[in-house]
N, C-alpha and C. Protein backbone atom coordinates (compact mmCIF):
# COMPACT_ATOMS: atom_id res chain seq x y z
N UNK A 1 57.08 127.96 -159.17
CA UNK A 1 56.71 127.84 -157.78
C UNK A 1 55.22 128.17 -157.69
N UNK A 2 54.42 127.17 -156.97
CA UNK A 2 53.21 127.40 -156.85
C UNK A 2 52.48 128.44 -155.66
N UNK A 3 51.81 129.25 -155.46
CA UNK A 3 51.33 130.20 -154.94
C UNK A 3 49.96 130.26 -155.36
N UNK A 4 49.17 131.12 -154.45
CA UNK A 4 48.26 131.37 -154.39
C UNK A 4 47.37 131.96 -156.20
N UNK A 5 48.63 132.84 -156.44
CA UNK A 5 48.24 133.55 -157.58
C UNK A 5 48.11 132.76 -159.25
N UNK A 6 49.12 131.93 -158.46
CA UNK A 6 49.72 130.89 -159.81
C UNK A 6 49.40 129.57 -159.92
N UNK A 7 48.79 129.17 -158.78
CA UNK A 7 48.65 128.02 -158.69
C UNK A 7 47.54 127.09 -159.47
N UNK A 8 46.70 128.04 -160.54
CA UNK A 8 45.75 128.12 -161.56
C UNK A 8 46.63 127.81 -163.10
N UNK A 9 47.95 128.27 -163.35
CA UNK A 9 48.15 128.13 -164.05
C UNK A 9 49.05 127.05 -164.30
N UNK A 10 48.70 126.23 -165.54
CA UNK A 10 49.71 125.12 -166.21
C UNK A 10 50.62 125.46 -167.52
N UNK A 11 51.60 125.89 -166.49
CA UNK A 11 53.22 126.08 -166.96
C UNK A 11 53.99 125.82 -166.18
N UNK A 12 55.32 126.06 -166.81
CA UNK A 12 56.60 125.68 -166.37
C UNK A 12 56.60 126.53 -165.19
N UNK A 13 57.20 126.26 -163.46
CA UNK A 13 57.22 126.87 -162.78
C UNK A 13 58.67 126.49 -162.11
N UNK A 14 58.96 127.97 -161.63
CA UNK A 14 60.52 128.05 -161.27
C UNK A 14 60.14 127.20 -160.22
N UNK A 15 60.96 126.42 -159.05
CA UNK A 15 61.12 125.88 -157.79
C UNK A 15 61.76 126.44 -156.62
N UNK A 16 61.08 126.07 -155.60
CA UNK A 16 61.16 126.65 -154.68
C UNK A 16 63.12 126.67 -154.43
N UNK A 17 63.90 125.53 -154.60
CA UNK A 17 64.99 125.37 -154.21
C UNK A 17 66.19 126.50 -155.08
N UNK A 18 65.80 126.54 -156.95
CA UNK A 18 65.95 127.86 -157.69
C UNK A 18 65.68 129.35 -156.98
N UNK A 19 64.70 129.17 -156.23
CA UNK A 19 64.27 130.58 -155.68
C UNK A 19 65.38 130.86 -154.51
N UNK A 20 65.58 129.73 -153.47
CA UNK A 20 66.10 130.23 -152.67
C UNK A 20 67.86 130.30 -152.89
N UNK A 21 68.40 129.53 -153.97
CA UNK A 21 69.84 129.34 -154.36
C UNK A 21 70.29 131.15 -154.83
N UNK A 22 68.86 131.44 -155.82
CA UNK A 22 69.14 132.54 -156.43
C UNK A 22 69.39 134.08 -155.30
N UNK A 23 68.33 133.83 -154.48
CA UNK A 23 68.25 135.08 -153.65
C UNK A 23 69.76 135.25 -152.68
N UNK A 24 70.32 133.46 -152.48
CA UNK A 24 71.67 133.92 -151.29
C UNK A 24 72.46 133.88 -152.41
N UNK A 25 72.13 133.97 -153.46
CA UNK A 25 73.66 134.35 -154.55
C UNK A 25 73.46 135.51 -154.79
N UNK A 26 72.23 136.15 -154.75
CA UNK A 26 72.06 137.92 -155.00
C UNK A 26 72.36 138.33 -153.35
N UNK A 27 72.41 137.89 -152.04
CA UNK A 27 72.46 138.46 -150.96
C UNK A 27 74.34 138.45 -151.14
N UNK A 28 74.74 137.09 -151.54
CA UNK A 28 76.05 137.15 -151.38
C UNK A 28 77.08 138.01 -152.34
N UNK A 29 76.51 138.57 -152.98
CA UNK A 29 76.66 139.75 -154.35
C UNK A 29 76.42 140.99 -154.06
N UNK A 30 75.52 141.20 -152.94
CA UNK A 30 75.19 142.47 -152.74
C UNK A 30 74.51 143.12 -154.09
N UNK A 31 73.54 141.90 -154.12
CA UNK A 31 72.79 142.20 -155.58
C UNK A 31 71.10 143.69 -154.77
N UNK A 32 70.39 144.09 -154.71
CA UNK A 32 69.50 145.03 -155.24
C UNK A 32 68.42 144.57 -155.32
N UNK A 33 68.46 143.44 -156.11
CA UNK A 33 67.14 142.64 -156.69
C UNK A 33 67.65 141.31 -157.46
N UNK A 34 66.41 140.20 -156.87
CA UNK A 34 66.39 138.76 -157.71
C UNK A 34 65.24 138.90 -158.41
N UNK A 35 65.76 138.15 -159.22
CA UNK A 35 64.95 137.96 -160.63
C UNK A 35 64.91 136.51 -160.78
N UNK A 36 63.53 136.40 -160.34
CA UNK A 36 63.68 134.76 -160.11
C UNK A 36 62.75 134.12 -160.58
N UNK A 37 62.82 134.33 -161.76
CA UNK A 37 61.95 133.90 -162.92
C UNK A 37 61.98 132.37 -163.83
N UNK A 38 61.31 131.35 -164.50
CA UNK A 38 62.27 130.77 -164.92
C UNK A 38 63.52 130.25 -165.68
N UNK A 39 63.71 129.41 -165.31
CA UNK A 39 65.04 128.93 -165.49
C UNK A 39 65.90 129.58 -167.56
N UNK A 40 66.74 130.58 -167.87
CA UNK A 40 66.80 131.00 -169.08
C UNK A 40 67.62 130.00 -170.10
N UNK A 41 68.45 128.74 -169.22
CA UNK A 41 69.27 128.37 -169.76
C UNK A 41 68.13 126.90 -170.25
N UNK A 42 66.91 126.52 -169.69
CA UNK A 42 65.74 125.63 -170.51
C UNK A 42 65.30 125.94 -171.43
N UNK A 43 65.30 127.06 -172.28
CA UNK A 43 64.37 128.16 -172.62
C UNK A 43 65.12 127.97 -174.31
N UNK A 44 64.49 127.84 -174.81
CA UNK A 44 64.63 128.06 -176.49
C UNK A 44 65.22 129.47 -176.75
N UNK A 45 64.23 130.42 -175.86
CA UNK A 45 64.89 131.96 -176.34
C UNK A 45 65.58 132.40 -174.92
N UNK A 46 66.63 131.70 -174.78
CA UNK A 46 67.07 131.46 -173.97
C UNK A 46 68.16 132.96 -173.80
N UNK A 47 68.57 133.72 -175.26
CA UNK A 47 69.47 135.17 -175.71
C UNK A 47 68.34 136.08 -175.27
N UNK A 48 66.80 136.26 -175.60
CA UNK A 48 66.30 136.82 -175.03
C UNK A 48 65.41 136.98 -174.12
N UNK A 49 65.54 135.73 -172.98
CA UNK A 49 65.80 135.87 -171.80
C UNK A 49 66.49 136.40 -170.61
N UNK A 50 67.98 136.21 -171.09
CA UNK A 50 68.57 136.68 -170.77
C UNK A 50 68.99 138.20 -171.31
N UNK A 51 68.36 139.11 -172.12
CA UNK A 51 68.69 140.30 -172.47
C UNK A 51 67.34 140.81 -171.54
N UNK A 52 66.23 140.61 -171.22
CA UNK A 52 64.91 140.95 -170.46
C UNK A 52 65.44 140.87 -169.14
N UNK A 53 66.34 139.84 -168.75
CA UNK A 53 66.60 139.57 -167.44
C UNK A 53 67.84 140.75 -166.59
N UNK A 54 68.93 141.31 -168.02
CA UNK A 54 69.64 142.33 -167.84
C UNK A 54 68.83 143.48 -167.82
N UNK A 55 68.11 143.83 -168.41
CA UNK A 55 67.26 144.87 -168.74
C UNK A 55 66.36 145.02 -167.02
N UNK A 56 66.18 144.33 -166.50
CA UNK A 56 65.46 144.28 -165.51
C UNK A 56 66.08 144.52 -164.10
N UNK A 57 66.97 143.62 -164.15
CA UNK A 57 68.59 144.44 -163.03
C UNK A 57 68.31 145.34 -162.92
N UNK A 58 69.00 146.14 -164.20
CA UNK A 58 69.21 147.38 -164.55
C UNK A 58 68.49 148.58 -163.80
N UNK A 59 67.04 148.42 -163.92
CA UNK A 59 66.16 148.82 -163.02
C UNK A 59 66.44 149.12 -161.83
N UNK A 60 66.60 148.33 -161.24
CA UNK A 60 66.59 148.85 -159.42
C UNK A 60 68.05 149.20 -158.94
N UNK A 61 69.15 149.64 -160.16
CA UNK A 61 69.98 150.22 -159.92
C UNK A 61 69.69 150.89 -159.46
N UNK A 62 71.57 152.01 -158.80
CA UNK A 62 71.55 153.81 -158.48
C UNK A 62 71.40 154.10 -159.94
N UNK A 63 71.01 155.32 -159.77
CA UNK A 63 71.13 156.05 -161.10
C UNK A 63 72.42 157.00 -160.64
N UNK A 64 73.09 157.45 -161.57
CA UNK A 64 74.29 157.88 -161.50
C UNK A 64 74.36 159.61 -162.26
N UNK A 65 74.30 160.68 -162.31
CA UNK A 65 73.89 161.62 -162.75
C UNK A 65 75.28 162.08 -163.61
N UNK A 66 75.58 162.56 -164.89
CA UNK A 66 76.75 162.59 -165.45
C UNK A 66 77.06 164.23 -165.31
N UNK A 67 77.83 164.96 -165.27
CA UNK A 67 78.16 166.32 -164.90
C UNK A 67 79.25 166.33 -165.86
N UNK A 68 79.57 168.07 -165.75
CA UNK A 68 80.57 168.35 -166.66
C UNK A 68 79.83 168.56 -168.22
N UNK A 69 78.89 168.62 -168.34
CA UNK A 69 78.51 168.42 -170.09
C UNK A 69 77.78 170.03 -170.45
């Protein structure tokens, strides 16, 4: 998606229609955060894409504090 910031650079850019599919599938999830980066399943490293993309979720989780130890 082109923007102000990006719009200098020549690469692959996610689309606007990806952006907005992704965000009402994270609203309809009661997701935290989109990650709306591009597309992982085009992508050669497509395993670690998708391990960066879990890793990144992960992030704007609760943190959960473990007791008892």
């Amino acid at each position: 998606m082109d923007t102000d910031l990006s719009s200098w650079a020549d690469a692959p850019k996610i689309t606007t229609v990806d952006v907005a599919e992704r965000t009402v599938e994270a609203l309809a999830n009661d997701r935290w955060e989109v990650l709306a980066d591009a597309d992982a399943d085009a992508d050669a490293d497509a395993d670690a894409d998708a391990e960066t993309r879990q890793a990144k979720a992960a992030l704007s989780q609760p943190l959960h504090a473990e007791t008892g130890r």
